[in-house]
C-alpha atoms as a PDB file:
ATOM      1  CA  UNK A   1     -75.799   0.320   2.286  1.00  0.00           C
ATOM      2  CA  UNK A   2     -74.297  -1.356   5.499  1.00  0.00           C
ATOM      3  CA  UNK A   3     -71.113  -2.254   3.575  1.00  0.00           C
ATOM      4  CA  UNK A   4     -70.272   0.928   2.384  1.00  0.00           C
ATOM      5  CA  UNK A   5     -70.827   2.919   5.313  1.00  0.00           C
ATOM      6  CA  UNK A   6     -68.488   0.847   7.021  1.00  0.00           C
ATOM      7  CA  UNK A   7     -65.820   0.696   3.875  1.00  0.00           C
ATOM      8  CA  UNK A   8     -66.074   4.797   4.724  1.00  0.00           C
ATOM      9  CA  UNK A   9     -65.332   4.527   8.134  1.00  0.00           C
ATOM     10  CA  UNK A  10     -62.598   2.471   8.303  1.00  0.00           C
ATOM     11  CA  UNK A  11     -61.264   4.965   4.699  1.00  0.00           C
ATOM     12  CA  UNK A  12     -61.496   7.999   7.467  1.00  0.00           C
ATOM     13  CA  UNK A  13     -60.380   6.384  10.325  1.00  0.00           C
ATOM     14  CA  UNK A  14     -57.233   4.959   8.664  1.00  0.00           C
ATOM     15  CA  UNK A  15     -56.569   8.566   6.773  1.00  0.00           C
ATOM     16  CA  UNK A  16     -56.771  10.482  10.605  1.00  0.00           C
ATOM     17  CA  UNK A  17     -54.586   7.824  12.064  1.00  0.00           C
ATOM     18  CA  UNK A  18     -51.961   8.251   9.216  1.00  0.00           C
ATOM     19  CA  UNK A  19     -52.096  12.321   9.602  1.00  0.00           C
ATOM     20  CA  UNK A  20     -51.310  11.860  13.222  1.00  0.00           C
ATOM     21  CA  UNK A  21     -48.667   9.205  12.842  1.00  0.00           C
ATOM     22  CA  UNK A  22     -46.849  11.614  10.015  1.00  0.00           C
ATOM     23  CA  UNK A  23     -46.721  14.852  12.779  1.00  0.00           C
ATOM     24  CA  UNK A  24     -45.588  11.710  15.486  1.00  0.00           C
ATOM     25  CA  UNK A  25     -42.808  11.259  12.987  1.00  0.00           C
ATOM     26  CA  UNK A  26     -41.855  14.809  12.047  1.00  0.00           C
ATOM     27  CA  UNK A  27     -41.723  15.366  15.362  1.00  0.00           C
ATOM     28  CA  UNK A  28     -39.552  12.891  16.017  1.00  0.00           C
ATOM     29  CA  UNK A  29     -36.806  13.821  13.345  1.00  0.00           C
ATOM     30  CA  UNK A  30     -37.103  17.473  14.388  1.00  0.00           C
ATOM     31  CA  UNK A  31     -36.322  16.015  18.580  1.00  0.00           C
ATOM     32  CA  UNK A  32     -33.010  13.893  16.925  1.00  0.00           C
ATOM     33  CA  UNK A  33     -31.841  16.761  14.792  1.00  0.00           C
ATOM     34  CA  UNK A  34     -31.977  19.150  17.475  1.00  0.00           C
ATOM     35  CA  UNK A  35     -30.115  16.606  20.523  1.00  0.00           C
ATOM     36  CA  UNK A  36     -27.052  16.030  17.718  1.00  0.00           C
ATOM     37  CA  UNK A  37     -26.764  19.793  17.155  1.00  0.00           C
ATOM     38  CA  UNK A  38     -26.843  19.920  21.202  1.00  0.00           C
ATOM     39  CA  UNK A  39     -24.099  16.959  21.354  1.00  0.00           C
ATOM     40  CA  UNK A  40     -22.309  18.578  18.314  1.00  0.00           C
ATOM     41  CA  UNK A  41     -22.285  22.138  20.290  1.00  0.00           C
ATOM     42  CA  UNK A  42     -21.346  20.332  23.556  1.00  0.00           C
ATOM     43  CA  UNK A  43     -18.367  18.323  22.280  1.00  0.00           C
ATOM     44  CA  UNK A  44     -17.054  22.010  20.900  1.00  0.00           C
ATOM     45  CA  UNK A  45     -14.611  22.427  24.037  1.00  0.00           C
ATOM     46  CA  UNK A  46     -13.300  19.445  24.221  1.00  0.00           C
ATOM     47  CA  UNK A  47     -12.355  19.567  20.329  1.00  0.00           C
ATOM     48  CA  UNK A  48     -11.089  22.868  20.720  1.00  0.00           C
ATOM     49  CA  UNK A  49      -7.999  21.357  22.516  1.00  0.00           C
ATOM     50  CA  UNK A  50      -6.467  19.147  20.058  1.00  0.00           C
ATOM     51  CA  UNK A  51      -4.852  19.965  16.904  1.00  0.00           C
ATOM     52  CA  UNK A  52      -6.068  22.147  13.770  1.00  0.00           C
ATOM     53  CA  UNK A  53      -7.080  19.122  12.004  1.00  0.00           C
ATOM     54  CA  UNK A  54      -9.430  18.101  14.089  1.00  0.00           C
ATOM     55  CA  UNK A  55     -11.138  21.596  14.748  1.00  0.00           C
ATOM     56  CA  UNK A  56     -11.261  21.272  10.484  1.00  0.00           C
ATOM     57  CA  UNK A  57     -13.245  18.573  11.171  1.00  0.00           C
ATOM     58  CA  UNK A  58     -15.680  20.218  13.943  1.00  0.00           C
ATOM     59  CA  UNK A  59     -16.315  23.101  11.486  1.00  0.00           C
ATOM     60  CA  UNK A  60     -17.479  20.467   8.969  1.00  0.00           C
ATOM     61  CA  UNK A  61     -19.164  18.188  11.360  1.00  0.00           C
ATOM     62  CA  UNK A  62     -21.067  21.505  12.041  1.00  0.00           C
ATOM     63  CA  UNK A  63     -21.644  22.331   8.579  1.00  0.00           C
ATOM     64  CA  UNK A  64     -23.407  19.026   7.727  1.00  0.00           C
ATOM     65  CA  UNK A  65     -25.920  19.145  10.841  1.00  0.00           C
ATOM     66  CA  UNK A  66     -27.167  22.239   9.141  1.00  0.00           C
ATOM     67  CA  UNK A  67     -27.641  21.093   6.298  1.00  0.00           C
ATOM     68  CA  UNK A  68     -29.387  18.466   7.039  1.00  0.00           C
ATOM     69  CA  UNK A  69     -31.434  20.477   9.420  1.00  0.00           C
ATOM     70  CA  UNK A  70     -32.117  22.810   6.799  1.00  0.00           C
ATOM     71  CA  UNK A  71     -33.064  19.752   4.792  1.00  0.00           C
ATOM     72  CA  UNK A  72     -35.722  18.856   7.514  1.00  0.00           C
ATOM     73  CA  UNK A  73     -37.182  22.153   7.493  1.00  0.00           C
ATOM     74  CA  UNK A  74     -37.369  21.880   3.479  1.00  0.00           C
ATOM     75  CA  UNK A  75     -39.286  18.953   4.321  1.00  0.00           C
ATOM     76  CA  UNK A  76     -41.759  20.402   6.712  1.00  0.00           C
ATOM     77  CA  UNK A  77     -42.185  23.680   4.798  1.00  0.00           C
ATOM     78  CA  UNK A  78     -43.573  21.295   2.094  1.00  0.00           C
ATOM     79  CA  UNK A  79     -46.171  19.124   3.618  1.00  0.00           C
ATOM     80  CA  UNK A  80     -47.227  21.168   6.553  1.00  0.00           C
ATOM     81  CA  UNK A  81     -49.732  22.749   4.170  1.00  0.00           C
ATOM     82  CA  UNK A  82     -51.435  19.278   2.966  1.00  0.00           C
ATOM     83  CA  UNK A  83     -51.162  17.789   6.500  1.00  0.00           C
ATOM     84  CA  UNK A  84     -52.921  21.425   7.673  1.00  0.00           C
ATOM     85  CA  UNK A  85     -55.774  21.136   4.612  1.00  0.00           C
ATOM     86  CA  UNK A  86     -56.382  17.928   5.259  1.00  0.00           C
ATOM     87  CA  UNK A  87     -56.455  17.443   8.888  1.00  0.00           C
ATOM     88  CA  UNK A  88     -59.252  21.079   9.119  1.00  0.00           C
ATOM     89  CA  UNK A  89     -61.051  19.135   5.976  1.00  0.00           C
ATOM     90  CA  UNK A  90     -61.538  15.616   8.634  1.00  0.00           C
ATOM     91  CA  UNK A  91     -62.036  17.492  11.841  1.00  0.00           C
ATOM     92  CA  UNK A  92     -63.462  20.850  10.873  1.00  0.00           C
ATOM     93  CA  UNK A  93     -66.509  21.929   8.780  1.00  0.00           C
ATOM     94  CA  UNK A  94     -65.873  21.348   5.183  1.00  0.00           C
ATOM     95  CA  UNK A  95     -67.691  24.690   3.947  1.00  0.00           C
ATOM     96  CA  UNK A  96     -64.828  26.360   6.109  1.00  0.00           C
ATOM     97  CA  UNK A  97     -62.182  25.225   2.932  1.00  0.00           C
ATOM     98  CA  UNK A  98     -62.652  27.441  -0.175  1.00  0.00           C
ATOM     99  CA  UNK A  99     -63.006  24.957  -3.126  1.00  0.00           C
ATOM    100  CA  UNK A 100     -59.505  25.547  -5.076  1.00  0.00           C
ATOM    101  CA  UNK A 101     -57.933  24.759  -1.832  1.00  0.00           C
ATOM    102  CA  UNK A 102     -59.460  22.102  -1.211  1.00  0.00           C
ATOM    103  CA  UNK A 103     -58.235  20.194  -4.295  1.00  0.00           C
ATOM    104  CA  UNK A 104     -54.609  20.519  -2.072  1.00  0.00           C
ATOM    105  CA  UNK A 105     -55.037  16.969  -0.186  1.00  0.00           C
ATOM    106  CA  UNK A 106     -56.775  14.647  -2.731  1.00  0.00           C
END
């Protein structure tokens, strides 16, 4: 009885610290994404003095920081749902989860 109670504890604890280290980490790539667009925007005026070449290359530079922007939304879009299911089925009541949504996490 002892043993298992405290195999279940440490299962829960260890699931609620990895749900808030995953939004610590989201958050994180979301932070960098936006300061290189901000560096990338910033660096504009000073490009926009030299050749045509090199504003070619700005307009591409730009191109791929919103892509992979777009790619980090993608991302979040995804899993924002199971991290949202399954951090209201730790903290919140579990009656409050209809059952077919519930299946979303597990």
């Amino acid at each position: 009885f002892g043993c298992g109670s405290l195999i279940t504890m440490t299962v829960v604890s260890l699931d609620r610290y990895l749900k808030i280290c995953h939004l610590q980490y989201a958050s994180i790539i979301v932070y960098s994404y936006v300061m290189i667009i901000c560096k990338v925007k910033s660096t504009s005026e000073e490009i926009s003095h030299y050749d045509a070449r090199i504003r070619n290359n700005h307009v591409l530079e730009m191109k791929l920081t919103k892509v992979a922007m777009l790619i980090c939304a993608g991302f979040l879009i995804a899993w924002i749902p199971y991290a949202v299911v399954s951090v209201v089925s730790a903290f919140g009541e579990p009656n409050s989860i209809p059952i077919p949504v519930s299946v979303i996490p597990t």
